[in-house]
C-alpha atoms as a PDB file:
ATOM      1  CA  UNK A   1       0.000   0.000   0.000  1.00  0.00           C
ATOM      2  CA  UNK A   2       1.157   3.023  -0.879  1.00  0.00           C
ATOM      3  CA  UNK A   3       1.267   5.890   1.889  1.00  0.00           C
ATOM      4  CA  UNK A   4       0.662   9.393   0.467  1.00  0.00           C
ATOM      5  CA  UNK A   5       2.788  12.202   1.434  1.00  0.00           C
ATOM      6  CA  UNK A   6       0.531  15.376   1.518  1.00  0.00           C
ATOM      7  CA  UNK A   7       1.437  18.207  -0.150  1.00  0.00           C
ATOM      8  CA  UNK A   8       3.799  20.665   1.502  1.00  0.00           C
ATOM      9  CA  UNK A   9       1.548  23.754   0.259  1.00  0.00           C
ATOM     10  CA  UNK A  10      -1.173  22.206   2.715  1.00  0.00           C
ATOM     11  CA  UNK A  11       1.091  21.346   5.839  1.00  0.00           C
ATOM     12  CA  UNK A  12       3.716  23.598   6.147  1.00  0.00           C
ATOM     13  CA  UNK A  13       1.724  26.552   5.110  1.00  0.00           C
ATOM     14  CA  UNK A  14       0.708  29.410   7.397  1.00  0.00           C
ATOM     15  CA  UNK A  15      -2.818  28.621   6.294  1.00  0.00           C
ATOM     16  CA  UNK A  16      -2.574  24.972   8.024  1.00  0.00           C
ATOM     17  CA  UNK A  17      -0.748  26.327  11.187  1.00  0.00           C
ATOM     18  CA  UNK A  18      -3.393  28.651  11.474  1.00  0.00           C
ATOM     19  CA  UNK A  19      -6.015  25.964  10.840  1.00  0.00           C
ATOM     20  CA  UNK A  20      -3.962  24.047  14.052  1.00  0.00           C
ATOM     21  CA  UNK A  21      -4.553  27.072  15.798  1.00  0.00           C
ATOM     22  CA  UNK A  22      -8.031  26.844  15.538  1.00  0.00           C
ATOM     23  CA  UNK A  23      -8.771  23.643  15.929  1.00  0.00           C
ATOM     24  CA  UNK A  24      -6.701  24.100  19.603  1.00  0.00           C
ATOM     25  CA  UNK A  25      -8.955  27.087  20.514  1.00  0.00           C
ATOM     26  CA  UNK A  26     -12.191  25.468  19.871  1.00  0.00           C
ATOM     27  CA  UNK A  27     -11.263  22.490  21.251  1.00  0.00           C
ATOM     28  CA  UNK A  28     -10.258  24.579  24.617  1.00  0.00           C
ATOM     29  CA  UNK A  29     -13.610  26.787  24.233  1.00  0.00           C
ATOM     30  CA  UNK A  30     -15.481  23.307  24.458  1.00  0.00           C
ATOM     31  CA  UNK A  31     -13.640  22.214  27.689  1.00  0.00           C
ATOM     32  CA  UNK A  32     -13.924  25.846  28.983  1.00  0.00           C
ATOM     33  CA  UNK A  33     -17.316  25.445  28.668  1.00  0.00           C
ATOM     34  CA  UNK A  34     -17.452  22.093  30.357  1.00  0.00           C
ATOM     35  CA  UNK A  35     -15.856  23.766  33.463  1.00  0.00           C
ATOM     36  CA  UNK A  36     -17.841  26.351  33.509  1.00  0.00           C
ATOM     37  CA  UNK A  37     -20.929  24.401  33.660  1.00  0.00           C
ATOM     38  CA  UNK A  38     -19.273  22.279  36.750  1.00  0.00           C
ATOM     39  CA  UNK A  39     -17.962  25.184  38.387  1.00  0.00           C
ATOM     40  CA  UNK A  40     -21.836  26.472  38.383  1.00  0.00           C
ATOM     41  CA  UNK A  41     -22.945  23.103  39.606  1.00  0.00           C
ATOM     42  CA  UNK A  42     -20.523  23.084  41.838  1.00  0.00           C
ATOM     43  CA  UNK A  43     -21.530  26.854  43.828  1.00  0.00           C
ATOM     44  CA  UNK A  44     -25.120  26.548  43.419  1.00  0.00           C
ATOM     45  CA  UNK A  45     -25.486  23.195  43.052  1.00  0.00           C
ATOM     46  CA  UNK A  46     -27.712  22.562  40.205  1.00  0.00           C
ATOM     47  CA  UNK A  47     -29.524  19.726  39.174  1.00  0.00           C
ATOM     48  CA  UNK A  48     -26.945  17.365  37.477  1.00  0.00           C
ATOM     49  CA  UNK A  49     -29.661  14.343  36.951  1.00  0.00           C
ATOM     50  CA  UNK A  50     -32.011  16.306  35.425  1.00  0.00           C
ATOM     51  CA  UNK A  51     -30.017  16.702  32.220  1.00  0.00           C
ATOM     52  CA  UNK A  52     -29.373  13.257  32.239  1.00  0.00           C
ATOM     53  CA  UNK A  53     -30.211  10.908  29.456  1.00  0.00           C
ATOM     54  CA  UNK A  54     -33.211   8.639  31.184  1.00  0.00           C
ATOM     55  CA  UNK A  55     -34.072   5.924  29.099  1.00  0.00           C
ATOM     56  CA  UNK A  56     -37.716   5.860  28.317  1.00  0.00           C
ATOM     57  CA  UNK A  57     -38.574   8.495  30.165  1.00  0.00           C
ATOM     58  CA  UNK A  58     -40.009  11.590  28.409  1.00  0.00           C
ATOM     59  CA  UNK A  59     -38.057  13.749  30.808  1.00  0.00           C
ATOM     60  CA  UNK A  60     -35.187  12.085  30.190  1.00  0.00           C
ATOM     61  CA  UNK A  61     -35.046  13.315  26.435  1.00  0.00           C
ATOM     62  CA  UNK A  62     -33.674  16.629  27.559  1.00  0.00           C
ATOM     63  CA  UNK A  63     -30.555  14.665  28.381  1.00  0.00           C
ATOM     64  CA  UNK A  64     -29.894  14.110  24.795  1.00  0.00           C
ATOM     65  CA  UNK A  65     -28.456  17.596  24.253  1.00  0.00           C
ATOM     66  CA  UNK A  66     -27.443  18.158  27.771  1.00  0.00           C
ATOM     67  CA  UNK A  67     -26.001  15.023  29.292  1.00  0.00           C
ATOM     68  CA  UNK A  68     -22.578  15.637  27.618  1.00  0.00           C
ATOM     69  CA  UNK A  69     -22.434  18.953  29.000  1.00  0.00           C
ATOM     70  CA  UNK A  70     -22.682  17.702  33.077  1.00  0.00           C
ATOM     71  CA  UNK A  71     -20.267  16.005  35.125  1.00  0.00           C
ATOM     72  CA  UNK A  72     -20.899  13.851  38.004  1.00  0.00           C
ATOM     73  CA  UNK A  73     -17.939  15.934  39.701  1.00  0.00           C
ATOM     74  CA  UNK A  74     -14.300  17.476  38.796  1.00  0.00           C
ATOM     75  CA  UNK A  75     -12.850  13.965  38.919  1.00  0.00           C
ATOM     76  CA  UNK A  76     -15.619  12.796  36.357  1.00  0.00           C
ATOM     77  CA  UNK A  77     -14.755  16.404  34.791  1.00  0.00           C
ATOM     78  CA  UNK A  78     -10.870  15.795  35.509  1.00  0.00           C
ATOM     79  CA  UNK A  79     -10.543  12.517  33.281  1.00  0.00           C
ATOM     80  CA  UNK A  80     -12.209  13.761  30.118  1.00  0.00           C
ATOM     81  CA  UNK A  81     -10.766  16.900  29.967  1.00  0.00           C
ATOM     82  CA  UNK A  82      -7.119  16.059  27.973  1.00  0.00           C
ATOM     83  CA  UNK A  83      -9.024  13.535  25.788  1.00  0.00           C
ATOM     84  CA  UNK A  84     -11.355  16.263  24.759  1.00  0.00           C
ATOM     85  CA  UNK A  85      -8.927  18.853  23.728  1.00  0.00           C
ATOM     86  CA  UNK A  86      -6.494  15.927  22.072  1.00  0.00           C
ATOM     87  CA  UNK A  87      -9.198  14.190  20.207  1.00  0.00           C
ATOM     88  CA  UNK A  88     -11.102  17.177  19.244  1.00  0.00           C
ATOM     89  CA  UNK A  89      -8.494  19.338  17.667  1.00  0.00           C
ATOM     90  CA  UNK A  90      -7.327  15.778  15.902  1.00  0.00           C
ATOM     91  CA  UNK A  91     -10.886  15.763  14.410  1.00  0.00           C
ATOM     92  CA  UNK A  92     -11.130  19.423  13.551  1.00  0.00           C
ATOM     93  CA  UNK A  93      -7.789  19.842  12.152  1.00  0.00           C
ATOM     94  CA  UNK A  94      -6.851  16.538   9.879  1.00  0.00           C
ATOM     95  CA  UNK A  95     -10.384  15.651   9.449  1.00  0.00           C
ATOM     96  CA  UNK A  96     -12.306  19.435   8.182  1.00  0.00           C
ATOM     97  CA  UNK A  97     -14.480  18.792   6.104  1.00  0.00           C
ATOM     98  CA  UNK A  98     -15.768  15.357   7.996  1.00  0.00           C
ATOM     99  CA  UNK A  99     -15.977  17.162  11.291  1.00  0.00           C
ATOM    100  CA  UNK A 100     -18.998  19.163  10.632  1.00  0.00           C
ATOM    101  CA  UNK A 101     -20.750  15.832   9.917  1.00  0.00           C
ATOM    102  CA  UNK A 102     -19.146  13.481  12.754  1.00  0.00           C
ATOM    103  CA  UNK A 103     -19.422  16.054  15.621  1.00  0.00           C
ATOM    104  CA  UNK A 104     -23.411  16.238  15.787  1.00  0.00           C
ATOM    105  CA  UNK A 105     -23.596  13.228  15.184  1.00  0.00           C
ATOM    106  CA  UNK A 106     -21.723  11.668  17.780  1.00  0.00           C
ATOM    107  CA  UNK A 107     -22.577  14.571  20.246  1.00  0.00           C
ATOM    108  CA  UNK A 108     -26.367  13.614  19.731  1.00  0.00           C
ATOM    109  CA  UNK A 109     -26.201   9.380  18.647  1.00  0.00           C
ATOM    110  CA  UNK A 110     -25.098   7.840  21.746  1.00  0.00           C
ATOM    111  CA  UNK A 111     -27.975  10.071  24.100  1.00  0.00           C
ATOM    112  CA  UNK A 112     -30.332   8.737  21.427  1.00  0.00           C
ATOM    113  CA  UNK A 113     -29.343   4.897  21.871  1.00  0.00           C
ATOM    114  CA  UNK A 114     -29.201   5.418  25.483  1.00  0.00           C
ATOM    115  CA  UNK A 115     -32.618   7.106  25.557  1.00  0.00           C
ATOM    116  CA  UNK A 116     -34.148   3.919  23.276  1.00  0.00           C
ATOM    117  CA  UNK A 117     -32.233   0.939  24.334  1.00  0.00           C
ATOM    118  CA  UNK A 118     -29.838   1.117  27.504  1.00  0.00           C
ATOM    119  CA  UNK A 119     -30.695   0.309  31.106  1.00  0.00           C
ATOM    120  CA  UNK A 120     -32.425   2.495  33.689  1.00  0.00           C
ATOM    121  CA  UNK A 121     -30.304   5.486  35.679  1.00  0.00           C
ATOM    122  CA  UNK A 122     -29.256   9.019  34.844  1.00  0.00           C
ATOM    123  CA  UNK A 123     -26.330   8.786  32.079  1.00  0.00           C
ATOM    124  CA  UNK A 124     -23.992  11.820  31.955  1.00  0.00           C
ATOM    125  CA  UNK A 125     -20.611  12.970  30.965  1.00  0.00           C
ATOM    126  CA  UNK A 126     -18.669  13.719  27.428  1.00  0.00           C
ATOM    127  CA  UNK A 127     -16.966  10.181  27.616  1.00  0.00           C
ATOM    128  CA  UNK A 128     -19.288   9.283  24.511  1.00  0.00           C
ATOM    129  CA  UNK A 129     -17.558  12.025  22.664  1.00  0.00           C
ATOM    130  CA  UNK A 130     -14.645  10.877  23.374  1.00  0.00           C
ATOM    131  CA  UNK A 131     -15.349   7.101  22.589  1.00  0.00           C
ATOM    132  CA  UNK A 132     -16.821   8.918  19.547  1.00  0.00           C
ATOM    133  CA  UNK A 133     -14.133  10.835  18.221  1.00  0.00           C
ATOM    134  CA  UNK A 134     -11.022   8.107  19.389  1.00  0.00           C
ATOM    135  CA  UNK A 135     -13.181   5.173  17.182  1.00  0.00           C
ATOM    136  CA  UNK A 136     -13.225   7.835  14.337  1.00  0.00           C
ATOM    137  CA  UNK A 137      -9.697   9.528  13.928  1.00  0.00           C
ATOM    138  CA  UNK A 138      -8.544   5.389  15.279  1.00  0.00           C
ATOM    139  CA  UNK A 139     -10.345   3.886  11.787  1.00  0.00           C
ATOM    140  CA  UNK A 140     -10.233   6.532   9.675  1.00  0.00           C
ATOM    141  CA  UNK A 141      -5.935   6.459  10.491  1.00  0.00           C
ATOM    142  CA  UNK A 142      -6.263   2.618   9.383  1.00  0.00           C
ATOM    143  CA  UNK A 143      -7.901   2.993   5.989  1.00  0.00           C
ATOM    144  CA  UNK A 144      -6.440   6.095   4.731  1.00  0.00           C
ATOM    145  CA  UNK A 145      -3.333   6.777   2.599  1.00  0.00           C
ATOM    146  CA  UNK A 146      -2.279   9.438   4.871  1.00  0.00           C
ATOM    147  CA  UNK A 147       0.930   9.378   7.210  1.00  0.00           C
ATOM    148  CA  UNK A 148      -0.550  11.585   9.544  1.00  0.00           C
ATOM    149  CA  UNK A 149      -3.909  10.105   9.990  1.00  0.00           C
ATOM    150  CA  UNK A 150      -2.176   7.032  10.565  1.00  0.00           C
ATOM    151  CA  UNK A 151       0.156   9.133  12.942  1.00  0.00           C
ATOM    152  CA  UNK A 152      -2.555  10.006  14.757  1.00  0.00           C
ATOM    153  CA  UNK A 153      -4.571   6.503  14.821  1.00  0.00           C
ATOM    154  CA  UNK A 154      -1.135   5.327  16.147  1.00  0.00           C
ATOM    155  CA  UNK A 155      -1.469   8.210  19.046  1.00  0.00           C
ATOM    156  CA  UNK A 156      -5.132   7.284  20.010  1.00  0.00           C
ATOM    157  CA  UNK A 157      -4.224   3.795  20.404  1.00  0.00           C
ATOM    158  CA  UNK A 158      -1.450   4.233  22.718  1.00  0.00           C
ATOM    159  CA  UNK A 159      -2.523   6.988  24.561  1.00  0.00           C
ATOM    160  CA  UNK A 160      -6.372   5.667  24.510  1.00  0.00           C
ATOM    161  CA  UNK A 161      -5.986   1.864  23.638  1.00  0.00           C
ATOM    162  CA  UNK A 162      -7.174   0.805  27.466  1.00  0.00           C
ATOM    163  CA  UNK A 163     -10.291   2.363  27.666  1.00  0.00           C
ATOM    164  CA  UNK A 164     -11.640  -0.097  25.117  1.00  0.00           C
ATOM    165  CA  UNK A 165     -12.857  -1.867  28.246  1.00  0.00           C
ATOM    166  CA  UNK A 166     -15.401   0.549  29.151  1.00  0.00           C
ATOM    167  CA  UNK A 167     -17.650   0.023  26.580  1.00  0.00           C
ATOM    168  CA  UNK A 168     -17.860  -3.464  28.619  1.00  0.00           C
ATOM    169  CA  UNK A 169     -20.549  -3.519  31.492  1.00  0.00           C
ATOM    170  CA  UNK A 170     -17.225  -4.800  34.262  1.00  0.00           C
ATOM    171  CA  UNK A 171     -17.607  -1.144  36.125  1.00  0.00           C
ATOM    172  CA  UNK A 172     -20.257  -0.008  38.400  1.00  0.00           C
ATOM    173  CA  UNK A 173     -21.813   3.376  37.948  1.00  0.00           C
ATOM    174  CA  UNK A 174     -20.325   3.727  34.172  1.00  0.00           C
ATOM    175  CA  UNK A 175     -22.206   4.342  31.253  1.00  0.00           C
ATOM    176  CA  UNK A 176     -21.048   1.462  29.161  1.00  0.00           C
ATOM    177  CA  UNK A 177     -23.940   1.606  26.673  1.00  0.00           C
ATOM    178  CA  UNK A 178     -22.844   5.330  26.044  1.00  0.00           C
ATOM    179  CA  UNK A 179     -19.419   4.325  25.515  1.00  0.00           C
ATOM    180  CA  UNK A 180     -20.489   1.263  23.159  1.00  0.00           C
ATOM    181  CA  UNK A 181     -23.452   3.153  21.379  1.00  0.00           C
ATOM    182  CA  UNK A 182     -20.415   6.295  20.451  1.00  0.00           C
ATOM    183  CA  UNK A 183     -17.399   3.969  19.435  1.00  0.00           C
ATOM    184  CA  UNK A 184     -20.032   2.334  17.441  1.00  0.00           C
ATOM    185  CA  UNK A 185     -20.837   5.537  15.268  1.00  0.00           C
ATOM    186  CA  UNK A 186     -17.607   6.437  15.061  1.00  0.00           C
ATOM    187  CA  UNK A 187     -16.378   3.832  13.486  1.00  0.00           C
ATOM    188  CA  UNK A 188     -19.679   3.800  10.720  1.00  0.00           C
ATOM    189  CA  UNK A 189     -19.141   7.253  10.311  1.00  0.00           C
ATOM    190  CA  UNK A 190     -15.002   6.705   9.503  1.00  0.00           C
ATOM    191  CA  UNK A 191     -16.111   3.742   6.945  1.00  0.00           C
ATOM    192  CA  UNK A 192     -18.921   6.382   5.575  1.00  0.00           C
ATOM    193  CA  UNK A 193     -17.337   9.284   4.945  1.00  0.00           C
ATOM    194  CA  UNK A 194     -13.242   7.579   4.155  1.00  0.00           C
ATOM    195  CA  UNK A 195     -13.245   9.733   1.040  1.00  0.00           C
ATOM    196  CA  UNK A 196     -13.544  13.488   2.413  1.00  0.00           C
ATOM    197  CA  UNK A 197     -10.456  14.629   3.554  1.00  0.00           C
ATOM    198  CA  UNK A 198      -8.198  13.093   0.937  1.00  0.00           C
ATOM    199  CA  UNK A 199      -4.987  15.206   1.056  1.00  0.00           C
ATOM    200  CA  UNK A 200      -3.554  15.992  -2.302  1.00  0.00           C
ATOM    201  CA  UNK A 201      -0.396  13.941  -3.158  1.00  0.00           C
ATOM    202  CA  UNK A 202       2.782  15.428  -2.949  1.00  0.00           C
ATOM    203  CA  UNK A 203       4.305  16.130  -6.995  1.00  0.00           C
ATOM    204  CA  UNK A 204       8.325  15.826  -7.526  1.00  0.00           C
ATOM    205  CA  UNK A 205       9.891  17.910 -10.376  1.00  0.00           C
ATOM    206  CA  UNK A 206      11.037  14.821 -12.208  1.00  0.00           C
ATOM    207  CA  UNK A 207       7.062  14.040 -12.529  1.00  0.00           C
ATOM    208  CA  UNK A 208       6.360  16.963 -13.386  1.00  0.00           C
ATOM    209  CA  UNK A 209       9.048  16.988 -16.425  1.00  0.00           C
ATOM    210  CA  UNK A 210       8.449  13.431 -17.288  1.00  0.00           C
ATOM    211  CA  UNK A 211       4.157  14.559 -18.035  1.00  0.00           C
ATOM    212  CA  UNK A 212       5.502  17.336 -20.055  1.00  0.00           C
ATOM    213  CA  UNK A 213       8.262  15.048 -22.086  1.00  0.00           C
ATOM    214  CA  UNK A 214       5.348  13.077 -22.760  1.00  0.00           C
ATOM    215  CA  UNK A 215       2.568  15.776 -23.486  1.00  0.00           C
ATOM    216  CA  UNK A 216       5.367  16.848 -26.260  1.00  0.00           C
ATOM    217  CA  UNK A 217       5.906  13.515 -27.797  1.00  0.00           C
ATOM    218  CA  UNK A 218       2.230  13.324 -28.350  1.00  0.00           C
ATOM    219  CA  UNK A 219       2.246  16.742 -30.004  1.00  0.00           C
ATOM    220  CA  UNK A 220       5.275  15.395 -32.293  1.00  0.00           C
ATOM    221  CA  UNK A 221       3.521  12.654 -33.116  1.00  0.00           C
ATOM    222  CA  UNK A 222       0.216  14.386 -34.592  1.00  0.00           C
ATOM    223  CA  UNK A 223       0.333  14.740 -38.415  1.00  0.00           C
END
């Protein structure tokens, strides 16, 4: 298989550093966010369950859009916040034209499965994001042509490999069906879209000269 070196125009341009940029400060304005939200729960302690997902429970549709944004506390908070900022600037910098796609989609699948189909409780936390996003830039690394998609498929599995056991129901009070439900789509949605995001290959001079010898000896050769 051949591996594609990408185009230095796109890399090591000031456009893609400041497209790294970026995808670093939204990333951080996510997390920010996150902390906010706990630091609020945290003084006036809000009502974390009731932006839970609840399966089957009408109430518990709410969760859907919320549950990712409330922690069960800053430890809960504490272990998803590196993950967050590493996986999601990986997804919004390689992957740009994918990302608007994968993020609501993951964001909003797993509450959905977990709302139709997991057991009873309050299910919370941005850990399906993250089982989202590491199953997506993890496959997508595998079946692209890219050295640094498979770079960072390489990263997610060392850095992330272990926590393939919690979409496994072997820990109490985690949300293993949110987990399962997230790694799930992200891998579909890697397989789906695998054709957006195709970097241009890198051209050598000697190609270039060898497709204009041979665009001349087809002009030569026209009566």
């Amino acid at each position: 298989m051949e591996i594609r070196h990408r185009d230095p125009a796109l890399t090591d341009s000031a456009r893609a550093r400041a497209n790294f940029r970026l995808a670093i400060r939204l990333a951080l304005a996510f997390v920010a966010l996150l902390w906010i939200i706990e630091l609020l729960d945290w003084a006036f302690g809000l009502p974390v369950e009731e932006f839970g997902v609840r399966p089957r429970q009408w109430g518990g549709l709410l969760g859907i859009v919320f549950a990712p944004l409330v922690h069960s506390g800053f430890a809960h908070l504490i272990a998803n916040t590196l993950p967050l900022v590493v996986l999601g600037t990986a997804m919004l910098y390689l992957y740009p034209m994918a990302a608007p796609r994968v993020l609501p989609v993951v964001y909003l699948g797993p509450g959905v499965a977990v709302w139709l189909l997991a057991r009873g409780g309050v299910h919370i936390g941005a850990s399906g994001l993250i089982y989202g996003l590491s199953s997506y830039v993890f496959v997508a690394g595998l079946i692209r042509r890219d050295r640094r998609a498979i770079a960072a498929s390489l990263l997610v599995a060392f850095l992330y490999g272990a926590s393939v056991w919690g979409v496994l129901p072997i820990e109490h009070g985690v949300s293993w069906e949110t987990h399962l439900a997230a790694a799930f789509i992200g891998v579909l949605m890697a397989i789906a879209l695998r054709r957006l995001d195709t970097p241009p290959r890198r051209r050598y001079s000697w190609e270039d000269e060898a497709q204009a010898n041979g665009e001349s000896a087809s002009e030569k050769e026209v009566p």
